[in-house]
Protein backbone atom coordinates (compact mmCIF):
# COMPACT_ATOMS: atom_id res chain seq x y z
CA UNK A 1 13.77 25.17 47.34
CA UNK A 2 14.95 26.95 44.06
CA UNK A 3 12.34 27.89 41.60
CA UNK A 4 14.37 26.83 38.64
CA UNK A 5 15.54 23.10 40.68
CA UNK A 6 11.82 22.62 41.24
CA UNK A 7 11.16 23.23 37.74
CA UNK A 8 13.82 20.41 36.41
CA UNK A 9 12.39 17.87 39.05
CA UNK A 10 8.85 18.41 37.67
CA UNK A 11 10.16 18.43 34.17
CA UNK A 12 12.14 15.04 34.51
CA UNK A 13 9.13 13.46 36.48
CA UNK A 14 7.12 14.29 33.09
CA UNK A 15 9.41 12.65 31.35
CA UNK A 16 9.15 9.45 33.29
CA UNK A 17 5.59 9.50 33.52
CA UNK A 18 5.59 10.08 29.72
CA UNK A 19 7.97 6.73 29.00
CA UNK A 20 5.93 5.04 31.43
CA UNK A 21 2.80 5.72 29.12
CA UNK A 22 4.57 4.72 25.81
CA UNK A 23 5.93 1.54 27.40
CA UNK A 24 1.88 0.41 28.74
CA UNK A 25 0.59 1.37 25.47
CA UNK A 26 2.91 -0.70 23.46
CA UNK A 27 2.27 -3.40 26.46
CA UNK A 28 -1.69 -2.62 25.70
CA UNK A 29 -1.34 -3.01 21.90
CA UNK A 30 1.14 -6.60 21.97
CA UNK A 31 -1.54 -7.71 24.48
CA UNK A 32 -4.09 -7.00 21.86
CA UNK A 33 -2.72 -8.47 19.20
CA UNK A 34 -1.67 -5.38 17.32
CA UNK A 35 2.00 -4.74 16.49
CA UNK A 36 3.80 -2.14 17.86
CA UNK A 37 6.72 -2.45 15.94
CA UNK A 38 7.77 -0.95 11.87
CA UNK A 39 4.88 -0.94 9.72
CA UNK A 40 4.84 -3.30 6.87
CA UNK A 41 4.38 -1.57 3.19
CA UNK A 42 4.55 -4.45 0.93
CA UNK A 43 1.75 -5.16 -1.30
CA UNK A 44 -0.76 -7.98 -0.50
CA UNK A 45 -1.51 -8.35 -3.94
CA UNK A 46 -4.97 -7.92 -5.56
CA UNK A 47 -8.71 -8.40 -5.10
CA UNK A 48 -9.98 -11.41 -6.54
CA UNK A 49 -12.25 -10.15 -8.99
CA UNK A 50 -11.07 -6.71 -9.90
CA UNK A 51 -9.39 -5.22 -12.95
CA UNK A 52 -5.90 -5.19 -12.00
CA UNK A 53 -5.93 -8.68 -11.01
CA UNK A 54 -7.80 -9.59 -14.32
CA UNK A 55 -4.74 -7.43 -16.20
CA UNK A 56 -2.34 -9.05 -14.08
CA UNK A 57 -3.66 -12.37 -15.41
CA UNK A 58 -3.36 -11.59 -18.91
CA UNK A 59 0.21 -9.54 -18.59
CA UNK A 60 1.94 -12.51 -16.85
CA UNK A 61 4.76 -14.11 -18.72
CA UNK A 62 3.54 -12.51 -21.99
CA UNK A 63 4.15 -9.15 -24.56
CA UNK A 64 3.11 -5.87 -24.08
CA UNK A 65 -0.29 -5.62 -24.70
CA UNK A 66 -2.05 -2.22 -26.08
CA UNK A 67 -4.73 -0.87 -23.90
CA UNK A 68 -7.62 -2.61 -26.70
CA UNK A 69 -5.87 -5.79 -26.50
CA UNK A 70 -5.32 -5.58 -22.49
CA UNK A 71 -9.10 -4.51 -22.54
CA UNK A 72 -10.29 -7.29 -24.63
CA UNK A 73 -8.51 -9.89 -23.14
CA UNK A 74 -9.88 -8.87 -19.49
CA UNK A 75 -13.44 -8.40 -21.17
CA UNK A 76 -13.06 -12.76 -21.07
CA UNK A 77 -13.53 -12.87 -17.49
CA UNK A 78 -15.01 -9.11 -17.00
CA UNK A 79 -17.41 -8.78 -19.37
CA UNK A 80 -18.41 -4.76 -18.10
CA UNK A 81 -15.39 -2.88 -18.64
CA UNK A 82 -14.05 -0.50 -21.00
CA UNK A 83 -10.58 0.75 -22.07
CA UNK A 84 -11.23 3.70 -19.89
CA UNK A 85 -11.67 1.68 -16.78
CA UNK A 86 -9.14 -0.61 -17.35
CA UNK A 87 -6.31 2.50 -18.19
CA UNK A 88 -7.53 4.42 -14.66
CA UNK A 89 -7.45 0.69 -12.53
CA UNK A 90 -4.11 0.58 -13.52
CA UNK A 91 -2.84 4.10 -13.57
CA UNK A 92 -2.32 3.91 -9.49
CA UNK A 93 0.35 0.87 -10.28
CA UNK A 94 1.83 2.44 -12.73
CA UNK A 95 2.71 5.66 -11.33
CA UNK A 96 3.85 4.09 -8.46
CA UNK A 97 6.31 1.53 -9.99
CA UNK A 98 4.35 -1.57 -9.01
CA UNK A 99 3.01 -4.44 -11.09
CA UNK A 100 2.71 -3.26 -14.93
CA UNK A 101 4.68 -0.69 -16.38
CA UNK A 102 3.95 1.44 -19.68
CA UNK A 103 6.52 1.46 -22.62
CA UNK A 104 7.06 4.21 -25.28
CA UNK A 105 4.55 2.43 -27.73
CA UNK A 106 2.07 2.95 -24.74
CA UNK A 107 2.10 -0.98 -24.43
CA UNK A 108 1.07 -2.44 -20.77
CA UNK A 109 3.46 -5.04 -19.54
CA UNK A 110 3.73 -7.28 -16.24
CA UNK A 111 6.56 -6.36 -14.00
């Protein structure tokens, strides 16, 4: 036999064994209750409890609010934060388009 035939057998049998693995691991992973299909990126929403959620709250259905107002309203239900916590909580959102938004003024608002 051909060096170079042998080769392209071994090479195809590879890639056979190799689907073979990928289709038991997805097998493994359904069986297991984990999905083995496109991951899903959508938000989940917040913590119960936590600063966004408390901002989220307050934002809802209202104006913009300035970081002191935002601040003092969540200080109702949150009684040991600060402006500073509240403005990095909510930086993450912000940045990425999700939730509040800042405008010009430097007002928080709801999305």
């Amino acid at each position: 036999m051909d060096d170079s035939k042998l080769i392209e057998e071994l090479q195809e049998k590879v890639k056979e064994a190799a689907e073979l693995l990928r289709r038991r691991k997805e097998a493994l992973a359904a069986l297991q209750g984990k999905s083995g299909g496109i991951k899903n990126n959508r938000s989940r929403g917040f913590r119960a409890g936590s600063i966004p959620a408390a901002a989220y709250a307050a934002l809802k259905g209202k104006q913009p609010m300035s970081l002191d107002d935002l601040t003092a309203a969540i200080k109702k239900t949150k009684s040991d934060v600060d402006s500073r916590g509240v403005s990095l909580a909510l930086s993450k959102y912000v940045r990425n388009g999700q939730h509040f938004t800042i405008n010009e003024d430097g007002n928080y608002a709801a999305k």
